[in-house]
Protein backbone atom coordinates (compact mmCIF):
# COMPACT_ATOMS: atom_id res chain seq x y z
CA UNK A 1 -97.38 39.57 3.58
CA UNK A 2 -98.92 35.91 2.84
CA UNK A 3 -95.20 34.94 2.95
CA UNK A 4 -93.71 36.61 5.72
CA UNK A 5 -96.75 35.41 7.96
CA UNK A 6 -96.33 32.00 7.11
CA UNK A 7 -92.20 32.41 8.24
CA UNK A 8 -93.49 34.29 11.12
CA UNK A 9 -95.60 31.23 12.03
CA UNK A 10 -92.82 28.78 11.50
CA UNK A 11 -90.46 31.29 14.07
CA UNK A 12 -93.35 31.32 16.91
CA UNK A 13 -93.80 27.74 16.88
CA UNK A 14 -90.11 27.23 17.32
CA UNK A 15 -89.92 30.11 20.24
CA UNK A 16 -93.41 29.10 21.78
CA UNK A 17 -92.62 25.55 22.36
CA UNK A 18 -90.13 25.77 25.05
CA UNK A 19 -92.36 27.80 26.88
CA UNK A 20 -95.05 25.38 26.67
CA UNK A 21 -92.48 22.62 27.79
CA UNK A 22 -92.08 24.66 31.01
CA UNK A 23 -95.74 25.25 31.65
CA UNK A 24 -96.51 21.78 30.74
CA UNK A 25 -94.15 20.54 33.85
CA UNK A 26 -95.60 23.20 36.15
CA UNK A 27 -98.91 22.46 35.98
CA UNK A 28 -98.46 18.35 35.96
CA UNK A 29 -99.32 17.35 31.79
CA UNK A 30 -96.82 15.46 31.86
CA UNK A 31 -96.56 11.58 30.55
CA UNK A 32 -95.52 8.62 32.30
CA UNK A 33 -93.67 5.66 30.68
CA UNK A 34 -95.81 2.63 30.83
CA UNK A 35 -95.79 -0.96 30.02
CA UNK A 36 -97.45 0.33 26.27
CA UNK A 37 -95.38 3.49 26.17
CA UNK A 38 -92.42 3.32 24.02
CA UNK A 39 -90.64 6.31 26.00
CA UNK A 40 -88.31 5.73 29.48
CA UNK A 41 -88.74 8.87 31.24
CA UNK A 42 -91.49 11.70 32.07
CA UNK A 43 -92.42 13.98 29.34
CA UNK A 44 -93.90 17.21 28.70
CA UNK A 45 -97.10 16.23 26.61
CA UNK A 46 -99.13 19.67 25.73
CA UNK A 47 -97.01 20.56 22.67
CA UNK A 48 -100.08 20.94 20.32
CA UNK A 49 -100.58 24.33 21.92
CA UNK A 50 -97.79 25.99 20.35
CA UNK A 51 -98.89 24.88 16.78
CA UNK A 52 -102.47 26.47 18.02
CA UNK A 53 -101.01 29.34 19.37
CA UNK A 54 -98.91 30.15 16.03
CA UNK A 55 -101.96 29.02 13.71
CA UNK A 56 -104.06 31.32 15.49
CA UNK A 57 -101.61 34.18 15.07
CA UNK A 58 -101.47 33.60 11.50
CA UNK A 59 -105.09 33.41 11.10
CA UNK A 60 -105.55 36.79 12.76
CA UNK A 61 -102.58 38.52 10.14
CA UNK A 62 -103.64 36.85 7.03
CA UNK A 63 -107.95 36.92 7.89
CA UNK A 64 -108.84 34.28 5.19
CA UNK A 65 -112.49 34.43 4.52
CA UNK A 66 -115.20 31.92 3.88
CA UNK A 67 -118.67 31.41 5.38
CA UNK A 68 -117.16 28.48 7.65
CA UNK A 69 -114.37 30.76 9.11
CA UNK A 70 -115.97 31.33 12.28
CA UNK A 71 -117.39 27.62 12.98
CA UNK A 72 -114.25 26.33 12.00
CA UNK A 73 -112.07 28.77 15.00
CA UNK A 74 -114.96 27.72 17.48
CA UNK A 75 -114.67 23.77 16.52
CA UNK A 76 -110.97 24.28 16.72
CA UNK A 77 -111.20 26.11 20.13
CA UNK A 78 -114.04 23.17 21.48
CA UNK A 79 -111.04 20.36 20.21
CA UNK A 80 -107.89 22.06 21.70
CA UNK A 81 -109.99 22.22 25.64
CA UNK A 82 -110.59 18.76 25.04
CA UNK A 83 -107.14 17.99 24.21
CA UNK A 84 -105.88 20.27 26.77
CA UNK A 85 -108.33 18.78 29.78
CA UNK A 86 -107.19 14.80 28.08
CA UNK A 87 -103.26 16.01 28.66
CA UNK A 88 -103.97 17.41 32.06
CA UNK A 89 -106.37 15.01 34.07
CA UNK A 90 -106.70 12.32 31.56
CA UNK A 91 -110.58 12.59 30.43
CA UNK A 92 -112.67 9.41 30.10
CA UNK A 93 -113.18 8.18 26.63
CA UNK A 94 -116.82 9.12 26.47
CA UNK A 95 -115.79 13.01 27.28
CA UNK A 96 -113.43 12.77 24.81
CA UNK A 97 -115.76 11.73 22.17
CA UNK A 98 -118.33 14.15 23.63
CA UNK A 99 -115.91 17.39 23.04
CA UNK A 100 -114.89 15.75 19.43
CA UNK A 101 -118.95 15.68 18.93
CA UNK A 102 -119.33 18.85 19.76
CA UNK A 103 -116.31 20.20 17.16
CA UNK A 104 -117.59 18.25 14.72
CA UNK A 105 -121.16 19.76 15.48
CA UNK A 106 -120.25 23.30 15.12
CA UNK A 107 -118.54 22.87 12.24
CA UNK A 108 -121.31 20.98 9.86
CA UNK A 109 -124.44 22.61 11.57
CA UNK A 110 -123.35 26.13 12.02
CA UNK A 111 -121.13 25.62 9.31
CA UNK A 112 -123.18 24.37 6.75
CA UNK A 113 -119.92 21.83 6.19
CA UNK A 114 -122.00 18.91 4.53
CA UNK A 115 -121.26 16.22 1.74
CA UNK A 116 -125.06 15.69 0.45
CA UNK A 117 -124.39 13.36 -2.23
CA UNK A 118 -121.63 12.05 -4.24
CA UNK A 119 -121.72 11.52 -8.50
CA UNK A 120 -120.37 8.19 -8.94
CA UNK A 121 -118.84 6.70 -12.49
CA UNK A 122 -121.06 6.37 -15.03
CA UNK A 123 -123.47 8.30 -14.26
CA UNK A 124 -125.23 7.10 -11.32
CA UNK A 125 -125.29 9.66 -8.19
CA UNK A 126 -125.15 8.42 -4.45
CA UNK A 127 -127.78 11.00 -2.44
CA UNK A 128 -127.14 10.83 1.62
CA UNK A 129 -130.50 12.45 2.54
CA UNK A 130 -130.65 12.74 5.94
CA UNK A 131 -127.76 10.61 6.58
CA UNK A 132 -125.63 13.76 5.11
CA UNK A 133 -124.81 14.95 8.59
CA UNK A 134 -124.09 11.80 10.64
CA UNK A 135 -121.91 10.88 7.70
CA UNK A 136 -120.06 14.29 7.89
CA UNK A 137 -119.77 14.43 11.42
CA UNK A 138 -118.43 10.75 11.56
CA UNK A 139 -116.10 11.69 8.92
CA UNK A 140 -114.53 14.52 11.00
CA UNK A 141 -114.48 12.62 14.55
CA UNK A 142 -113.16 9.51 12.81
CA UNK A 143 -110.07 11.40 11.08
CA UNK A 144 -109.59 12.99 14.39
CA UNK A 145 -108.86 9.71 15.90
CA UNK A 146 -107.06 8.26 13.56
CA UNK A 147 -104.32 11.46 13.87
CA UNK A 148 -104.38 10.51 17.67
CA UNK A 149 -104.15 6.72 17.22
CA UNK A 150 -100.88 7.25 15.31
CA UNK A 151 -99.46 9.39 18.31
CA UNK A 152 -96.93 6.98 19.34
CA UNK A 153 -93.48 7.65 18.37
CA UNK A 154 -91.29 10.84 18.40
CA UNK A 155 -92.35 13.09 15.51
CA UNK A 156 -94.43 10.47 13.91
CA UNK A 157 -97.97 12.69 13.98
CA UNK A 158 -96.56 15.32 13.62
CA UNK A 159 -94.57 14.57 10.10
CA UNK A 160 -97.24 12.24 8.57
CA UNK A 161 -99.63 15.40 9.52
CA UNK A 162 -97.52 17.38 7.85
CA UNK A 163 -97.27 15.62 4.75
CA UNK A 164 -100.85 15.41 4.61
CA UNK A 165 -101.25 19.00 4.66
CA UNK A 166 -98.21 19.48 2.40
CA UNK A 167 -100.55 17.08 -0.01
CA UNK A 168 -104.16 19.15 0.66
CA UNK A 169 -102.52 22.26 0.36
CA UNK A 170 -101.06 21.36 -3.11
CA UNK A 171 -103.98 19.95 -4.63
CA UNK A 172 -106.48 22.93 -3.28
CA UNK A 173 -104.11 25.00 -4.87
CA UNK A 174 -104.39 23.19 -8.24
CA UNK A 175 -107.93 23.09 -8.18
CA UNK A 176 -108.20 26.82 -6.93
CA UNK A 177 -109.18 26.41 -3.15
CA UNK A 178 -107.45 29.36 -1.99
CA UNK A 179 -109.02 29.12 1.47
CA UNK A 180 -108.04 25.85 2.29
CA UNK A 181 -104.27 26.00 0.85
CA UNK A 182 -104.04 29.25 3.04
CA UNK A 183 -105.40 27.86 5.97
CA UNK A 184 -103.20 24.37 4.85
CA UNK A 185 -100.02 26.18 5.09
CA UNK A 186 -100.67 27.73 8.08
CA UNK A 187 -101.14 24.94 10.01
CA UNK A 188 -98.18 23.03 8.26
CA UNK A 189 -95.79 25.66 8.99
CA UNK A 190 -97.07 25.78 12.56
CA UNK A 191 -96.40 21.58 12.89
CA UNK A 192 -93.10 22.32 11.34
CA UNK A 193 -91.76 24.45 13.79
CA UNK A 194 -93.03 21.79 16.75
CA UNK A 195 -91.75 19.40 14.80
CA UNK A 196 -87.82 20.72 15.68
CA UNK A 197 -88.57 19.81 18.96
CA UNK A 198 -90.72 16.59 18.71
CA UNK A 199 -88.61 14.11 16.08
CA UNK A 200 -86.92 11.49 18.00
CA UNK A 201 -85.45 12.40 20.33
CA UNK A 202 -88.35 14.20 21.13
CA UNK A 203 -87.98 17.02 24.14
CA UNK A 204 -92.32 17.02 24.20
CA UNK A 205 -94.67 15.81 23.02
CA UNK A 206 -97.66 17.55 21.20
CA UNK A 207 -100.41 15.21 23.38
CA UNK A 208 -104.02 15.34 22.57
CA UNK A 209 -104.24 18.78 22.73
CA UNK A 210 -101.73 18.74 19.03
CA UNK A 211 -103.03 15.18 17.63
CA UNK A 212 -106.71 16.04 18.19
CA UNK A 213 -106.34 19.68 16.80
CA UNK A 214 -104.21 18.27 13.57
CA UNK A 215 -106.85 15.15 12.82
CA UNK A 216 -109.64 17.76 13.12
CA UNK A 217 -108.60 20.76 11.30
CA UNK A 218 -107.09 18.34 8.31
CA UNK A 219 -110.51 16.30 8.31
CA UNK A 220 -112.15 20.03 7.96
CA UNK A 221 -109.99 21.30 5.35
CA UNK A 222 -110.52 18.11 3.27
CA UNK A 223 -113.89 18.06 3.06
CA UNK A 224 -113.83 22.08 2.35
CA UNK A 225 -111.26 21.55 -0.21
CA UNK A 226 -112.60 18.25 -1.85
CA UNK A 227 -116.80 18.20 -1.47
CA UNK A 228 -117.24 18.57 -4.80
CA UNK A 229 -119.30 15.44 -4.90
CA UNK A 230 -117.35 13.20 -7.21
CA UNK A 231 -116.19 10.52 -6.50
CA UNK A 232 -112.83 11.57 -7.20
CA UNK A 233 -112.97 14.21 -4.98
CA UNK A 234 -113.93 12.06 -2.08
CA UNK A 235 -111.59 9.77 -2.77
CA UNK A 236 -108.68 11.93 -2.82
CA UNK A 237 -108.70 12.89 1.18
CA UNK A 238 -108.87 9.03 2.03
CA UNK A 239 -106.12 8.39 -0.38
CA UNK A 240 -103.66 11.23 1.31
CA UNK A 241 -105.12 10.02 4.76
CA UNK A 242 -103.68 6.59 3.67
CA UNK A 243 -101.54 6.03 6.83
CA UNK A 244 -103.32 6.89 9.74
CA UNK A 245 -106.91 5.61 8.08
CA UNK A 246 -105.53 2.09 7.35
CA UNK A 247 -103.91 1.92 10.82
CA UNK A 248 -107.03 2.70 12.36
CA UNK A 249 -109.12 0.37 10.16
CA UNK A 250 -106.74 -2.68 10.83
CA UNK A 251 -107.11 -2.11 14.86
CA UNK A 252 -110.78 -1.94 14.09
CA UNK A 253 -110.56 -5.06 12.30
CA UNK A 254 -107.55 -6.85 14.82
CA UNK A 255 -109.91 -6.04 18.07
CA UNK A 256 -113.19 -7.64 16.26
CA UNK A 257 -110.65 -10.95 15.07
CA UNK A 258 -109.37 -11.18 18.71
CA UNK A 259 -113.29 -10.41 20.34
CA UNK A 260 -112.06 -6.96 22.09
CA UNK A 261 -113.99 -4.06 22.37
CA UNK A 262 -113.07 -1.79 19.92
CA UNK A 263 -112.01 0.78 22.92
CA UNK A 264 -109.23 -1.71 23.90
CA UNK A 265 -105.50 -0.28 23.49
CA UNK A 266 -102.71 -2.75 22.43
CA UNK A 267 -99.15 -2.72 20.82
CA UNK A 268 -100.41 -3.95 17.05
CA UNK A 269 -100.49 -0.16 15.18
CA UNK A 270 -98.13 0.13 12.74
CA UNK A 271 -95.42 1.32 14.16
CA UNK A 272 -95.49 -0.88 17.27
CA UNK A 273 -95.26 -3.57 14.25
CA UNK A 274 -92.77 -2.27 12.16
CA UNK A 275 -90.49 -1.93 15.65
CA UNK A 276 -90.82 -5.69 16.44
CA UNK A 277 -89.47 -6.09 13.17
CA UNK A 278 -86.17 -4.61 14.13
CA UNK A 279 -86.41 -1.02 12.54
CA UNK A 280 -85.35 1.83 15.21
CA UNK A 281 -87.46 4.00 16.27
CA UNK A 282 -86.01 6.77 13.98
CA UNK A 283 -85.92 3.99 10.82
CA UNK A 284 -89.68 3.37 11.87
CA UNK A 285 -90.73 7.28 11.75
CA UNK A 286 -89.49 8.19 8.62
CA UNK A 287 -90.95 5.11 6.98
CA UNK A 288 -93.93 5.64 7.64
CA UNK A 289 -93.08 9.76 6.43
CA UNK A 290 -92.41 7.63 3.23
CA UNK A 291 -95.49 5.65 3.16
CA UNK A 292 -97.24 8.97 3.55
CA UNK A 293 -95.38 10.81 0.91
CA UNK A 294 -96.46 8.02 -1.17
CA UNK A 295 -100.07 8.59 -0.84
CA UNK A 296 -99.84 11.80 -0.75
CA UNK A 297 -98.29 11.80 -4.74
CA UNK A 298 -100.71 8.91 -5.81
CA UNK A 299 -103.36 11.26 -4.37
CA UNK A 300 -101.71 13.99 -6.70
CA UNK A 301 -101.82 11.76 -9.49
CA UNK A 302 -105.39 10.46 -8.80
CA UNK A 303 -106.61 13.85 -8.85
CA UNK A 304 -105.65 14.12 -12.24
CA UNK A 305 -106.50 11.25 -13.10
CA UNK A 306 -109.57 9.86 -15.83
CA UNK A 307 -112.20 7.36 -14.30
CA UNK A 308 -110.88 4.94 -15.53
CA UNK A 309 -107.25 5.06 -14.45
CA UNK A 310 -108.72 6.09 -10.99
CA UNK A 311 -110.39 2.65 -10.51
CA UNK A 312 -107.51 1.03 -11.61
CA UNK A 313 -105.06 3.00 -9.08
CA UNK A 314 -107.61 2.10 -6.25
CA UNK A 315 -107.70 -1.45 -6.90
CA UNK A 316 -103.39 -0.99 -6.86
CA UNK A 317 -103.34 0.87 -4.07
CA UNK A 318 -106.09 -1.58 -1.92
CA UNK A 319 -104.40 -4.53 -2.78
CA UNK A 320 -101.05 -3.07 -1.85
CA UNK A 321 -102.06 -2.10 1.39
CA UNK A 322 -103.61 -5.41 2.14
CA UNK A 323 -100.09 -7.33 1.14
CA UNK A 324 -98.04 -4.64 3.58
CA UNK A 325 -100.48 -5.40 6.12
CA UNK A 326 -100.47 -9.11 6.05
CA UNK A 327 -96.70 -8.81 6.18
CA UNK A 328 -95.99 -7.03 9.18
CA UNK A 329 -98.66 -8.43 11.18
CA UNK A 330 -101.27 -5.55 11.51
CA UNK A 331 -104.17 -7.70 11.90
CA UNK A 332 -102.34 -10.15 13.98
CA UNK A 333 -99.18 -12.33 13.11
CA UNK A 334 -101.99 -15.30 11.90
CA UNK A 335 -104.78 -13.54 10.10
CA UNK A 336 -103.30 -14.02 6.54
CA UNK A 337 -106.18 -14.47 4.38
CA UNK A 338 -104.27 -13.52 1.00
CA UNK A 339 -100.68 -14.02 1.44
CA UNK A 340 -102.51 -17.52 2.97
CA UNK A 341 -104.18 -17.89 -0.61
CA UNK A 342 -101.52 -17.17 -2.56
CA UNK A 343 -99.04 -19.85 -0.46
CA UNK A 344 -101.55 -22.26 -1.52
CA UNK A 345 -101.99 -21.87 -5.20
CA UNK A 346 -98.01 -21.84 -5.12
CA UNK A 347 -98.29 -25.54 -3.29
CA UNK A 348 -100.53 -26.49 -5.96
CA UNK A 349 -99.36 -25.52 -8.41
CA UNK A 350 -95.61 -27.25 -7.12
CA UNK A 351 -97.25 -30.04 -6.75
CA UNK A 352 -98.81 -30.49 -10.03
């Protein structure tokens, strides 16, 4: 049954989503190409509800149970109208937020969903107090952004959301989550069967309504699958969230260099980058698959992984990211602080 539904899933994705393309052009959510869009021609952009439709479906064969089941449907139906209303008469930011509030609400107040404190190495313990549920529900809201913010190419949410849940679903499994690698799978077969339709060259797009849902959900099931206040279970989420949290830290960090309001679209993400560097839009997409795969196996490895070895890994992996992004311009083609650093012991040292 548990496999069968999952195929069954996959299937009604891939039959669903022409029928959404068709109501998506008769009722008008449709996208424009613009001066910051990278696509020429109108498109279809209420794809994500065909993965809801089809997760929704599977969630009513297999029933998983846990005390969050119900706050979890009602924060997913809260995101989806918010999606849906973004794709249809473009909502202004602050209703946007307002709906992802809300969610996010519902899902660590009636929910219970709260990270209370964290045991750090060596003993010491980090207690959040009353900051527990601002610090939960930024958590959620924040990774539901930063699935949207990396919205921008054919395919390219969908398959780094994918390998995300690929990654949570794997390590719940390991550590014997069976709620959140059902509910993981679900969803990823779901994506899967948009995704058909959505790698470049897409024929929709899965719009708010599918970025929102997939940054929500996966910032749900990864702090149901990986509260169990160490620090290398909090770790692990932001390690397989490597992709779109770094992109979304850089534009934080690009719009305070350049004095923008943090609100402020531009053409610096990652892939916008990695384009101007010549890739295709295809060769762009499935690096950045790679990039995720890659976190997602260190994120494996750092699960299973002694204290000490963790550290190490996180220094790797921080330092790593920090090179990549220096290279390809994230924070802006001057803002080189290390690579600027390193150019200048390798002039001294020349000289001397």
């Amino acid at each position: 049954m548990f496999f069968l539904t999952l195929i069954l899933c996959f299937v009604l994705s891939v039959l669903i989503t022409p029928l959404i393309k068709k109501l998506a052009f008769r009722i008008g959510a449709t996208d424009r190409p613009n001066q910051r869009k990278v696509h020429q021609s109108v498109m279809p952009r209420i794809g994500g509800l065909a993965i809801f439709i089809s997760f929704i479906i599977g969630i009513i064969l297999l029933h998983p149970e846990n005390q969050s089941s119900l706050p979890i449907l009602v924060g997913c139906f809260i995101i989806i109208a918010t999606g849906f209303l973004d794709d249809l008469i473009e909502l202004p930011a602050k209703y946007k937020l307002i709906g992802q509030l809300a969610a996010a609400c519902v899902v660590v107040l009636w929910g219970n969903l709260q990270v209370v404190f964290i045991n750090l190495p060596f003993g010491a313990q980090l207690q959040f107090g009353f900051l527990s549920i601002p610090f939960t529900i930024i958590w959620i809201v924040g990774i539901t952004n930063a699935i949207n913010l990396i919205d921008g190419l054919d395919g390219l949410a969908a398959g780094v959301s994918s390998i995300a849940l690929i990654s949570i679903s794997g390590i719940a499994f390991i550590q014997g989550y069976l709620y959140v690698f059902v509910i993981g799978l679900i969803v990823l077969m779901s994506t899967l069967g948009f995704l058909i339709y959505n790698f470049h060259p897409a024929k929709i797009f899965m719009g708010d309504t599918g970025a929102l849902f997939l940054g929500f959900i996966i910032s749900v099931l990864s702090l149901l699958g990986f509260k169990n206040v160490t620090f290398i279970s909090f770790i692990i989420p932001v390690i397989i969230l490597g992709v779109p949290i770094s992109d979304t830290l850089f534009a934080i960090i690009r719009r305070i260099i350049n004095k923008q309001p943090l609100s402020a679209p531009d053409k610096s993400h990652l892939h916008h980058c990695m384009l101007r560097m010549g890739f295709s839009h295809r060769q762009t997409v499935l690096l950045i698959y790679a990039m995720a795969a890659f976190f997602g196996l260190v994120a494996v490895i750092f699960s299973q992984a002694r204290i000490g070895g963790a550290l190490v890994l996180i220094g790797v992996i921080v330092l790593l990211i920090e090179i990549i992004a220096e290279k390809i311009g994230l924070m802006g083609k001057d803002h080189k602080p290390l690579l600027n650093i390193v150019r200048t012991l390798t002039t001294a040292k020349d000289r001397s």
